[in-house]
N, C-alpha and C. Protein backbone atom coordinates (compact mmCIF):
# COMPACT_ATOMS: atom_id res chain seq x y z
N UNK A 1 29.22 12.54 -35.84
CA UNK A 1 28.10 11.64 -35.71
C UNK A 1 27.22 11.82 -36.94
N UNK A 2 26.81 10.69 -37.33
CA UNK A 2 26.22 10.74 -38.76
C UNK A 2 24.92 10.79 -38.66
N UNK A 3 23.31 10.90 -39.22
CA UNK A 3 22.49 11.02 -39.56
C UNK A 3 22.16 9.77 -38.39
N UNK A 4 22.36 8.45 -39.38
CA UNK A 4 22.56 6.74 -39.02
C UNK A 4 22.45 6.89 -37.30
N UNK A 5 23.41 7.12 -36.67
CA UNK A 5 23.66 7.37 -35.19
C UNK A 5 23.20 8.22 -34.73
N UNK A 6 22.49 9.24 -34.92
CA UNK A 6 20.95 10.01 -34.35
C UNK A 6 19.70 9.61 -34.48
N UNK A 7 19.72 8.74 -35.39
CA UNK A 7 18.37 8.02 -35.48
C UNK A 7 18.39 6.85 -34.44
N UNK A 8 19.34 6.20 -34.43
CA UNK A 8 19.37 4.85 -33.79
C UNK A 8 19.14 5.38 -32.18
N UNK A 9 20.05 6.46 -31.93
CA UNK A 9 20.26 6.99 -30.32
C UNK A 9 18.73 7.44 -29.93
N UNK A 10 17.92 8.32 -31.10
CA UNK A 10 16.53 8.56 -30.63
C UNK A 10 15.69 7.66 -30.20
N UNK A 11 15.78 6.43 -31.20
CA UNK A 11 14.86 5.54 -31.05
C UNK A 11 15.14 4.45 -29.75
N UNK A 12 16.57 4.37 -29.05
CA UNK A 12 16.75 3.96 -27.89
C UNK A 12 15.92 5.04 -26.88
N UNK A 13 16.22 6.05 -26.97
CA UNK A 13 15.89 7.08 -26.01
C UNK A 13 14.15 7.11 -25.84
N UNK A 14 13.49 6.47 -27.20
CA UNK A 14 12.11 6.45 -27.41
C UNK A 14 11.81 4.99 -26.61
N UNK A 15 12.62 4.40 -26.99
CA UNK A 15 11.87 2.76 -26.34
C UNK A 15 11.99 3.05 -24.70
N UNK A 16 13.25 3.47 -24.08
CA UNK A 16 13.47 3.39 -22.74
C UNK A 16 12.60 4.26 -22.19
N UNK A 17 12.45 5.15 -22.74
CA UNK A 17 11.10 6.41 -22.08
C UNK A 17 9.55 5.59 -21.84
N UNK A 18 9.31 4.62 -22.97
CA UNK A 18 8.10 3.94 -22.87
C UNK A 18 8.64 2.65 -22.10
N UNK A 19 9.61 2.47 -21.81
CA UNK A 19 9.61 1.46 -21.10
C UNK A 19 9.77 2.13 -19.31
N UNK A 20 9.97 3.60 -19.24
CA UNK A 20 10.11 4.07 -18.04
C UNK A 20 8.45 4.21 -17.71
N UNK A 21 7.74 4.81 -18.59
CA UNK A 21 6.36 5.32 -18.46
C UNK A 21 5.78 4.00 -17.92
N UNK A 22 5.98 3.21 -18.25
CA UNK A 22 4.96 1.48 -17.87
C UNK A 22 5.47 1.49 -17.11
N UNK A 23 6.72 1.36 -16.70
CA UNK A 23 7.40 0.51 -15.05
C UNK A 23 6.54 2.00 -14.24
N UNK A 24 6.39 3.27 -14.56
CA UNK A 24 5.94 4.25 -13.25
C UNK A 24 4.17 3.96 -13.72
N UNK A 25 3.68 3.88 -14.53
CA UNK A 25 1.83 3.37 -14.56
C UNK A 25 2.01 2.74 -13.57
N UNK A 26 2.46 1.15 -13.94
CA UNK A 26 2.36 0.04 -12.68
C UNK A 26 2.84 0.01 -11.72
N UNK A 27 3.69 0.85 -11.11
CA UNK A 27 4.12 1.07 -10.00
C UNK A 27 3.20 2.33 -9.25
N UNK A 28 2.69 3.40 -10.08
CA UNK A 28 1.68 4.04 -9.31
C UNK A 28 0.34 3.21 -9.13
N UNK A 29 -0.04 2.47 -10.33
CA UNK A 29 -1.63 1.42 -9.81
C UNK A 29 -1.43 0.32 -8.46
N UNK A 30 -0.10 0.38 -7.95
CA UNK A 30 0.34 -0.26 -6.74
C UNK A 30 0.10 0.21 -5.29
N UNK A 31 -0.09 1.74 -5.44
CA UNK A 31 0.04 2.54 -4.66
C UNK A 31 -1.23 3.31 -4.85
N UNK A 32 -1.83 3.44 -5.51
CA UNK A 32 -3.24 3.98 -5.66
C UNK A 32 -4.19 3.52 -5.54
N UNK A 33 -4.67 2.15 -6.03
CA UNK A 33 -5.36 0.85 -5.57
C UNK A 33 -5.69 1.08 -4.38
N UNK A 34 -4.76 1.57 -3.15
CA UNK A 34 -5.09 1.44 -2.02
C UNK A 34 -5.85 2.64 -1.46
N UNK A 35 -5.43 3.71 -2.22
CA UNK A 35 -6.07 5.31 -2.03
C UNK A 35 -7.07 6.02 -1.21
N UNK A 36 -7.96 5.10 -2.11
CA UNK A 36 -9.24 5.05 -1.63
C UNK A 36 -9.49 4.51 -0.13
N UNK A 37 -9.50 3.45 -0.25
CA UNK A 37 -9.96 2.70 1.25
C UNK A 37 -9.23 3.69 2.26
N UNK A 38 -7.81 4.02 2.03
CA UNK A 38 -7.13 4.67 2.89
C UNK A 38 -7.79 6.23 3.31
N UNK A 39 -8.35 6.76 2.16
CA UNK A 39 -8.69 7.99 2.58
C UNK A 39 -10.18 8.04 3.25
N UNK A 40 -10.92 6.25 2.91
CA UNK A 40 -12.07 6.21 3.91
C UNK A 40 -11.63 6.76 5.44
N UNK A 41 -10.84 5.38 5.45
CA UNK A 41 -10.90 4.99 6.68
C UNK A 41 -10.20 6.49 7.64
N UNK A 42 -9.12 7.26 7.03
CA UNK A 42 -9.04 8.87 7.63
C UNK A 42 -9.97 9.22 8.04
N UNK A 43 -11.22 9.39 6.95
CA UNK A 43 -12.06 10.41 6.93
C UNK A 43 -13.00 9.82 8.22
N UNK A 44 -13.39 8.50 7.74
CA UNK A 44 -14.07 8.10 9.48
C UNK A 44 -13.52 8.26 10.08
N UNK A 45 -11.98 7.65 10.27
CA UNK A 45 -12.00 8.06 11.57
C UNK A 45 -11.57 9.97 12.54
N UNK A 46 -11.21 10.47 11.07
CA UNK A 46 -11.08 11.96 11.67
C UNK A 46 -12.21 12.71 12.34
N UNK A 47 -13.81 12.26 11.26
CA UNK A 47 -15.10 12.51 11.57
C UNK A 47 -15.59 11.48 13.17
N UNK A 48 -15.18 10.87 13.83
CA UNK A 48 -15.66 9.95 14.61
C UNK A 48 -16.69 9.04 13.73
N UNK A 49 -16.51 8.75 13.12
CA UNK A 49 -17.79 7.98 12.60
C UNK A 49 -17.39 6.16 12.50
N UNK A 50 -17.49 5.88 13.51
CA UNK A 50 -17.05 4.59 13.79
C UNK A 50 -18.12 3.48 12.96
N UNK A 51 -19.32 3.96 12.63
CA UNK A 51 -20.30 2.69 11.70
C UNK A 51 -19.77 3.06 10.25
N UNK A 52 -19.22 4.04 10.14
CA UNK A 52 -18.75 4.28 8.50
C UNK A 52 -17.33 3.64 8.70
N UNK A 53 -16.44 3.29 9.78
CA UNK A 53 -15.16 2.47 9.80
C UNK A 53 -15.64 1.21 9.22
N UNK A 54 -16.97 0.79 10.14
CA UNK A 54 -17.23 -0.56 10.34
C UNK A 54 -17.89 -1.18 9.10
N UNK A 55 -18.19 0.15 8.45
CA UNK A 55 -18.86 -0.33 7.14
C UNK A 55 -17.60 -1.06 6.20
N UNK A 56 -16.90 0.51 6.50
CA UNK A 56 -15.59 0.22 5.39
C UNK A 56 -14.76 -0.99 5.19
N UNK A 57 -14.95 -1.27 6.35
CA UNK A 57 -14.10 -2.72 6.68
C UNK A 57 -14.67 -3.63 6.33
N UNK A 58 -15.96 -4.03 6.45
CA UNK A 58 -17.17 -5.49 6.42
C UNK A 58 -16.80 -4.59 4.48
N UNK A 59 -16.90 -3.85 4.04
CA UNK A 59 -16.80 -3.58 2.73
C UNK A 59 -15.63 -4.06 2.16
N UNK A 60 -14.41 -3.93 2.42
CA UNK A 60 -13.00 -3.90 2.18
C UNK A 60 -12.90 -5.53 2.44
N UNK A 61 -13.46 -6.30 3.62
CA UNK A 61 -13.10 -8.06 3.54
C UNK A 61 -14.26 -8.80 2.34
N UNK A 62 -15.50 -8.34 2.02
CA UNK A 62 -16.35 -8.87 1.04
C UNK A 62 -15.67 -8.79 -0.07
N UNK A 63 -15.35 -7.62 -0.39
CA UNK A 63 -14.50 -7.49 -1.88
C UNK A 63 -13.29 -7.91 -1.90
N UNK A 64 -12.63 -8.26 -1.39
CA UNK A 64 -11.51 -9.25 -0.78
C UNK A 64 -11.54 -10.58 -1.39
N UNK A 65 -12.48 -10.99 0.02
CA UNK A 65 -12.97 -12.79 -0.38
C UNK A 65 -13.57 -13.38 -1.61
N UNK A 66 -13.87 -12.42 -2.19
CA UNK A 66 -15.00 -12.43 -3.44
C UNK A 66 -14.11 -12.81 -4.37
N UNK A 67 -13.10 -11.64 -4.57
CA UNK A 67 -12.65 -11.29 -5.38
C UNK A 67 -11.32 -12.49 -5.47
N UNK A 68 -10.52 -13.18 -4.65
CA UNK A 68 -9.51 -13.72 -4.03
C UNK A 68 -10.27 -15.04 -4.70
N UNK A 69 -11.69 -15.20 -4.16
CA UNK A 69 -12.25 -16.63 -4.36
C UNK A 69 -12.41 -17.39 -6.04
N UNK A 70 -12.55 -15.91 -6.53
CA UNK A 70 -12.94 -16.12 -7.71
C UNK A 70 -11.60 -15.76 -8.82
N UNK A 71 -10.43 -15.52 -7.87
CA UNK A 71 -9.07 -16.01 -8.49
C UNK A 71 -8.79 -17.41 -8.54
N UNK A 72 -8.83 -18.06 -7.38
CA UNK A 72 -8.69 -19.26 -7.05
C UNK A 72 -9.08 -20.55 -7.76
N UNK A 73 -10.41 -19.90 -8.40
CA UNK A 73 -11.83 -20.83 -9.30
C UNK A 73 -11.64 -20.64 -10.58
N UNK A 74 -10.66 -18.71 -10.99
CA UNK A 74 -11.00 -19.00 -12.48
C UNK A 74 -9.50 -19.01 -12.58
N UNK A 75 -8.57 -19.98 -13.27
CA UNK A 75 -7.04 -19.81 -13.81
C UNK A 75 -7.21 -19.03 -15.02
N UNK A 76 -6.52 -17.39 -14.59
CA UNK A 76 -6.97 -17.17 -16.38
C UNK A 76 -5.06 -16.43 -16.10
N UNK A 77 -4.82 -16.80 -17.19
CA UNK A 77 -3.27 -16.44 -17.81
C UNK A 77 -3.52 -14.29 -17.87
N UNK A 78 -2.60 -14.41 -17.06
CA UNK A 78 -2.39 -12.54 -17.23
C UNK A 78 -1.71 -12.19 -18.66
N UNK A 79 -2.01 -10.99 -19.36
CA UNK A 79 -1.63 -10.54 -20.57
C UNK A 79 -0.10 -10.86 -20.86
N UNK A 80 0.63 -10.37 -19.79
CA UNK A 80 2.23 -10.47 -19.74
C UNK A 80 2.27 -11.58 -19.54
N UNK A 81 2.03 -12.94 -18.89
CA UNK A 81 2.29 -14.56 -18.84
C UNK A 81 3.09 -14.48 -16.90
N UNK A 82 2.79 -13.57 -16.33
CA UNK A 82 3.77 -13.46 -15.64
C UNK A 82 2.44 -14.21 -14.10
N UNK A 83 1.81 -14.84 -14.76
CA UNK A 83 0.68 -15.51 -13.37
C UNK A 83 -0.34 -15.52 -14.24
N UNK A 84 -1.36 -16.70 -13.34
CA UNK A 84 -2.44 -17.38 -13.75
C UNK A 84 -3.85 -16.83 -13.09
N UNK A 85 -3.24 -15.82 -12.36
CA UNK A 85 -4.35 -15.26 -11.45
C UNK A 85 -4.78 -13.66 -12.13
N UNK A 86 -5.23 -13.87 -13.38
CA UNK A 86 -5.59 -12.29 -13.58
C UNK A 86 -7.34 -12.33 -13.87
N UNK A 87 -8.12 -12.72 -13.76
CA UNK A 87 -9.92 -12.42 -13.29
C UNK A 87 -9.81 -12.71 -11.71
N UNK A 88 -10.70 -11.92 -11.07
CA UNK A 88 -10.36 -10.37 -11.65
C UNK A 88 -9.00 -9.76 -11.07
N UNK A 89 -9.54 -8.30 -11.39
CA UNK A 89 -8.25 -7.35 -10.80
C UNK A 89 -8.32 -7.49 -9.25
N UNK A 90 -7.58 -7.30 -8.68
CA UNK A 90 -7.57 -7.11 -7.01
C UNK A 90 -7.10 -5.38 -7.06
N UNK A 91 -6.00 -4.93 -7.79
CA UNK A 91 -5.96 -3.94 -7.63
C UNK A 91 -7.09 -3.34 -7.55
N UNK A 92 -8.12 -3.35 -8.86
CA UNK A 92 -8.85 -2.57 -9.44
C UNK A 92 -10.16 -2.85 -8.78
N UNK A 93 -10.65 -3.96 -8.07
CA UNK A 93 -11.45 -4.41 -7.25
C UNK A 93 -11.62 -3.42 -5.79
N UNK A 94 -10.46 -3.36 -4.81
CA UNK A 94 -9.98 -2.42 -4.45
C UNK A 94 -10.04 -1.16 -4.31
N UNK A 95 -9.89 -0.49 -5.30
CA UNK A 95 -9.98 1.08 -6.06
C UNK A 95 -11.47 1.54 -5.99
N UNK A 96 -11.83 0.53 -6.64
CA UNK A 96 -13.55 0.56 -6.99
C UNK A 96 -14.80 0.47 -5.41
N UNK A 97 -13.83 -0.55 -4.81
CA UNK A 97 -14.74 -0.56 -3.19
C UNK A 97 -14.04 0.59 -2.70
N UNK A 98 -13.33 0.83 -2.31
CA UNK A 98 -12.99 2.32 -1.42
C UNK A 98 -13.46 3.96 -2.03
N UNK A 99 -13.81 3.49 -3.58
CA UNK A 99 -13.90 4.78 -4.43
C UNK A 99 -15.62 4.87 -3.96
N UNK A 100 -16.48 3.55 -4.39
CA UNK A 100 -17.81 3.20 -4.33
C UNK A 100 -17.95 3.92 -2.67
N UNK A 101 -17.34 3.55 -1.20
CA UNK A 101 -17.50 3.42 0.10
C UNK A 101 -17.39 5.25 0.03
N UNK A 102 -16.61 5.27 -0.81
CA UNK A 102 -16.46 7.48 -0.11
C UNK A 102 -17.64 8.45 -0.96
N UNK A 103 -18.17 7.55 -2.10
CA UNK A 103 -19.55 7.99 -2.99
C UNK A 103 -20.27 8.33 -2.09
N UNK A 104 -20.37 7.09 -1.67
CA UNK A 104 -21.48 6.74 -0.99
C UNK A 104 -22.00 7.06 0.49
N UNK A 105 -21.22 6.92 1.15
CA UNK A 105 -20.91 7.35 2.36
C UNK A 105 -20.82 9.01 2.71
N UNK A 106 -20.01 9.74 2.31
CA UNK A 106 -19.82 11.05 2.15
C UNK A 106 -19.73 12.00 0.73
N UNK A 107 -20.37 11.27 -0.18
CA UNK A 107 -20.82 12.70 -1.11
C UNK A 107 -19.60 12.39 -2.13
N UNK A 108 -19.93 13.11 -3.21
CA UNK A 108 -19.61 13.45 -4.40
C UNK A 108 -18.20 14.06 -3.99
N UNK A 109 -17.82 15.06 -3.28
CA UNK A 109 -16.99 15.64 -3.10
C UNK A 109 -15.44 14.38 -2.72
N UNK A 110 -16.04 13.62 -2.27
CA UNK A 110 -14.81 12.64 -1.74
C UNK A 110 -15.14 11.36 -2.89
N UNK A 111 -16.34 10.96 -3.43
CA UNK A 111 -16.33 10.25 -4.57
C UNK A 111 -15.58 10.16 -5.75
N UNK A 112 -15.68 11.70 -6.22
CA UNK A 112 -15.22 11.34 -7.32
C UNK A 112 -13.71 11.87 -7.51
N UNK A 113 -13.01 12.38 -6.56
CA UNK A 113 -11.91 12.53 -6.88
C UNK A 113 -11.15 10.70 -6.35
N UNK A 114 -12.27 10.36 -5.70
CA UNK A 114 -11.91 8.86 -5.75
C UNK A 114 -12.30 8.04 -7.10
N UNK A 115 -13.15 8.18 -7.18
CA UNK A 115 -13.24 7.63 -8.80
C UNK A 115 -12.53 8.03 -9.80
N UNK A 116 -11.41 9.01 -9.90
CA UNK A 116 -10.80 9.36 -10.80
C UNK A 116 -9.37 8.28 -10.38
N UNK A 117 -8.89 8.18 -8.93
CA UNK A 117 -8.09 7.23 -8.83
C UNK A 117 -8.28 5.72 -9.19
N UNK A 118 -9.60 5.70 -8.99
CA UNK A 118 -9.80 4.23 -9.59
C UNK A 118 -9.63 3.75 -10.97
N UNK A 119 -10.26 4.85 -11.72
CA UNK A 119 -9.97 4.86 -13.02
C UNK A 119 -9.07 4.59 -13.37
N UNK A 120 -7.67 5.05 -12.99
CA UNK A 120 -6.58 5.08 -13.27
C UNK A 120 -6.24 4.39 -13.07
N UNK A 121 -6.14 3.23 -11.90
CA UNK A 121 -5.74 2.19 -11.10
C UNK A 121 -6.32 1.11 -12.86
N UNK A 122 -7.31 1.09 -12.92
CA UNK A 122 -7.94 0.12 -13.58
C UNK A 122 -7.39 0.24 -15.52
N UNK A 123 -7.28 1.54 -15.71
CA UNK A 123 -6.96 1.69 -17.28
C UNK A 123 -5.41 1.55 -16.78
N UNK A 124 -4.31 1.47 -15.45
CA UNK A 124 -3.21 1.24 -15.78
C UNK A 124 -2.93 -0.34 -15.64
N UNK A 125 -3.32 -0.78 -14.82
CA UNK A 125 -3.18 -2.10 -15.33
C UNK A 125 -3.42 -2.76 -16.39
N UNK A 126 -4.21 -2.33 -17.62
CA UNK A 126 -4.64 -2.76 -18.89
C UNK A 126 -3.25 -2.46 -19.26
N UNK A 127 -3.01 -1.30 -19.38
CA UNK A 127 -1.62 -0.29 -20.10
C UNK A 127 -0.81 -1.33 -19.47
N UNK A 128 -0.06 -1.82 -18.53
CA UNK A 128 0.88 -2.40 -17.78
C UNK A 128 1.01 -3.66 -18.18
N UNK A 129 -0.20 -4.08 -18.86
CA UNK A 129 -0.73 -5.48 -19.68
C UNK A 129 -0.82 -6.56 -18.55
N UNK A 130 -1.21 -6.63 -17.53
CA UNK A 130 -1.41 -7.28 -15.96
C UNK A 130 -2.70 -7.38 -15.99
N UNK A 131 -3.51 -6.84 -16.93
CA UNK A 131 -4.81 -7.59 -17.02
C UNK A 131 -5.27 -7.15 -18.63
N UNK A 132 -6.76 -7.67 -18.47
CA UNK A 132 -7.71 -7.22 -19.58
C UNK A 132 -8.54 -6.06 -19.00
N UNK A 133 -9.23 -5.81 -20.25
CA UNK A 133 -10.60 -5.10 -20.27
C UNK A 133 -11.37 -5.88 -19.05
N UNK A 134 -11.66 -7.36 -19.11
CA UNK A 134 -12.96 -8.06 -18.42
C UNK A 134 -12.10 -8.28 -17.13
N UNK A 135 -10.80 -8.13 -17.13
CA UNK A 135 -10.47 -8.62 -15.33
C UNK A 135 -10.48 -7.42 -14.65
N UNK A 136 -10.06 -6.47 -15.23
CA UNK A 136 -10.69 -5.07 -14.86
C UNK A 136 -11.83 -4.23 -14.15
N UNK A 137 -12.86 -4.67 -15.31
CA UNK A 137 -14.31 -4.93 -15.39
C UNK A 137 -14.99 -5.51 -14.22
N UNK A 138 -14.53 -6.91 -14.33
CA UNK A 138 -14.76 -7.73 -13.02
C UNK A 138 -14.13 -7.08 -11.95
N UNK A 139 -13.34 -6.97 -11.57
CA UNK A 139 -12.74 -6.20 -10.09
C UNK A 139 -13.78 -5.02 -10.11
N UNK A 140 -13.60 -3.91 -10.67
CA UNK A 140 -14.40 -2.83 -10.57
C UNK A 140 -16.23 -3.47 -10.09
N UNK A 141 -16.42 -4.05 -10.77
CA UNK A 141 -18.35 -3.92 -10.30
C UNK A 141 -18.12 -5.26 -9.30
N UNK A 142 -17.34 -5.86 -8.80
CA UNK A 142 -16.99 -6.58 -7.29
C UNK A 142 -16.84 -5.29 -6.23
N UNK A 143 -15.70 -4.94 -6.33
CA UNK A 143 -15.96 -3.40 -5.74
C UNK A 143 -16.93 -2.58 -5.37
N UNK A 144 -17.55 -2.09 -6.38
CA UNK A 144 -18.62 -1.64 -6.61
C UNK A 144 -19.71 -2.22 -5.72
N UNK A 145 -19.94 -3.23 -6.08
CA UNK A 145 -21.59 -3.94 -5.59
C UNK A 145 -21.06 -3.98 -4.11
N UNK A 146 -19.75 -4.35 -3.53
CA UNK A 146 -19.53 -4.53 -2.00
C UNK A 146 -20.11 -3.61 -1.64
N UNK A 147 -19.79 -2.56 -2.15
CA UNK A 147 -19.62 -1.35 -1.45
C UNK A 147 -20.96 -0.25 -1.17
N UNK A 148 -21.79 -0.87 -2.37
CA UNK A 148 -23.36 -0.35 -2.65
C UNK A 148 -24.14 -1.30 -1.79
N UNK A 149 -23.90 -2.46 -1.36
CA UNK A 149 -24.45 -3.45 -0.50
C UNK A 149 -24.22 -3.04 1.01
N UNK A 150 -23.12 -3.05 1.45
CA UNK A 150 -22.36 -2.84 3.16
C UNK A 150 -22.43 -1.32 2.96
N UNK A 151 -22.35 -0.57 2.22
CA UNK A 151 -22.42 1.27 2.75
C UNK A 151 -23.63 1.98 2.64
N UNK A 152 -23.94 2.90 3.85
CA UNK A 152 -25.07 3.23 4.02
C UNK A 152 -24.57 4.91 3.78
N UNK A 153 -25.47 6.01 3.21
CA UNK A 153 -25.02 7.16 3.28
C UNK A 153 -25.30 7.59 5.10
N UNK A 154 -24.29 8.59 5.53
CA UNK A 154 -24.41 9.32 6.33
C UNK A 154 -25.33 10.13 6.73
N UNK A 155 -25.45 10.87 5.57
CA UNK A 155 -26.80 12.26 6.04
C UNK A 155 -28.08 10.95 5.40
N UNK A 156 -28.82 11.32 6.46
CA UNK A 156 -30.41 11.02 6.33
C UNK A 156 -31.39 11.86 5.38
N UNK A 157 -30.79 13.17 5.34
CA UNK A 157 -31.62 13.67 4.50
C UNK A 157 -31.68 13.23 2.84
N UNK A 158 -30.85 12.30 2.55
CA UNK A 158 -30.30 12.13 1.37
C UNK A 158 -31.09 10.46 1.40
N UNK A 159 -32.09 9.57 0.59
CA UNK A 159 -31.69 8.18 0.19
C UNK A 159 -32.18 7.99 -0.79
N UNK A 160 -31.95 6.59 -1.57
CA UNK A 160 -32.06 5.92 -2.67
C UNK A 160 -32.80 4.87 -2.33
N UNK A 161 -34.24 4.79 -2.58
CA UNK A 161 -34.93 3.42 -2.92
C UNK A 161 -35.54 2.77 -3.69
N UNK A 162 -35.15 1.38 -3.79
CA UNK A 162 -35.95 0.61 -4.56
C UNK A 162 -36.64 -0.19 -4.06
N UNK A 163 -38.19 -0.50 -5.18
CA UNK A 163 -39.09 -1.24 -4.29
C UNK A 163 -40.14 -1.65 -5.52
N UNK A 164 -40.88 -2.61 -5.24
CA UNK A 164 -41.30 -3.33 -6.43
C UNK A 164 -42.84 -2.62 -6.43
N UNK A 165 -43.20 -2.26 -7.62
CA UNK A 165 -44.58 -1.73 -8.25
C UNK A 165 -45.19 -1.84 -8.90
N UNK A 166 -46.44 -2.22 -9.20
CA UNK A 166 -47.23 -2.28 -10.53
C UNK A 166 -47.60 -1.33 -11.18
N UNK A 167 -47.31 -1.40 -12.55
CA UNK A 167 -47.01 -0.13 -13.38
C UNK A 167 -48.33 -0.38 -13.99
N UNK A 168 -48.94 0.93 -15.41
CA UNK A 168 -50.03 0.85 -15.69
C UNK A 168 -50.32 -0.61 -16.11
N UNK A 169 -51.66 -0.78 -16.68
CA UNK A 169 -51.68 -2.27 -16.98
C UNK A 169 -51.31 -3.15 -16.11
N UNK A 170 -51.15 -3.46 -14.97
CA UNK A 170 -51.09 -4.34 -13.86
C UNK A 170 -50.04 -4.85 -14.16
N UNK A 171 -49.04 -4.72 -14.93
CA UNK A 171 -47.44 -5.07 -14.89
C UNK A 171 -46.40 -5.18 -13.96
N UNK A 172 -45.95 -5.95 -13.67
CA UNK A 172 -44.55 -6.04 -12.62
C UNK A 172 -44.01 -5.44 -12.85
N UNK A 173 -43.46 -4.64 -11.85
CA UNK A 173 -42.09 -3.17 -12.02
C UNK A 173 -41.49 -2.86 -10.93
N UNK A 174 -40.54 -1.84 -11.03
CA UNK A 174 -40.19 -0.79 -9.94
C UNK A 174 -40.12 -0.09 -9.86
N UNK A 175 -40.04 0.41 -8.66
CA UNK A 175 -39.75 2.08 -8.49
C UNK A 175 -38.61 2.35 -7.95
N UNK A 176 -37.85 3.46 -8.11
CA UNK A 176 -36.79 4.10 -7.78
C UNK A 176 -37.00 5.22 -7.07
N UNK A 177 -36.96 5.56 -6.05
CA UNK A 177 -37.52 6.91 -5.37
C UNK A 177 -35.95 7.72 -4.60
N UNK A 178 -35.60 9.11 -4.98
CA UNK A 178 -34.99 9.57 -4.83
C UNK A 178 -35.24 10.82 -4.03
N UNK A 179 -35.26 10.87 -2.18
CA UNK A 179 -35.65 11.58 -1.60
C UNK A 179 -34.42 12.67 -1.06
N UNK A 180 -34.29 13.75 -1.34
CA UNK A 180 -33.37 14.55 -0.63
C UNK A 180 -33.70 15.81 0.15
């Protein structure tokens, strides 16, 4: 075997490896997408916490319809050509409400190892070329806002408010008050 025919054999062996790595990205953002919501809805229901189900759910159909509606309204051509439905992500829409619902709901501890799946969910579909940066984008803060809207934290000792104030100089403002 000559020089010629080790080069050629590597560079097959190089393309099919990157062509294995994309088919397993997008086949794990298939299966991770869902992660989240799934490990809500455990955790309520292992905890009995049936208003954190009920959240999850009224959370999980808003970011749904939203997100579904505003496929329907915008035709935008996916990176690969393979559909007309890529603003926004649904995967990544998804990821982002179930990641946002376990923040929020139960703490940092179940947040952000959910937010690390989302992440991933959302930078692999870019990689997978099944979306953009902005359909991405868009799914994620659809997600997001469902989920900061319909989820309430659990512990009481913990909240976040906003509320409108006049700042020095009789200026329109707000306040943010962070009681724990």
């Amino acid at each position: 075997m000559n020089l010629k025919h080790i080069l050629t054999a590597c560079l097959w062996a190089a393309a099919l490896s990157a062509q294995a790595q994309s088919a397993f990205v997008e086949k794990s953002t298939d299966a991770l997408c869902l992660l989240p919501t799934a490990a809500g809805a455990v955790k309520s229901l292992a905890d009995g916490d049936h208003k954190g189900l009920m959240q999850l759910g009224i959370t999980t159909a808003v970011t749904l319809a939203v997100n579904y509606g505003l496929e329907a309204a915008i035709t935008k051509d996916r990176p690969d050509g393979t559909g007309r439905h890529a603003f926004p992500s649904t995967h990544t829409a998804a990821a982002f409400s179930g990641a946002t619902f376990l923040l929020r709901r139960y703490g940092w501890k179940w947040g952000v190892p959910a937010y690390a799946a989302a992440t991933w969910v959302a930078w692999g579909r870019v990689h997978a070329k099944r979306h953009d940066v902005w359909d991405v984008l868009g799914g994620a803060a659809i997600g997001t806002a469902s989920a900061l809207v319909f989820t309430r934290p659990l512990s009481s000792t913990n909240s976040l408010s906003l509320m409108p104030a006049t700042l020095p100089g009789h200026a329109p403002g707000f306040c943010l008050v962070w009681t724990h």
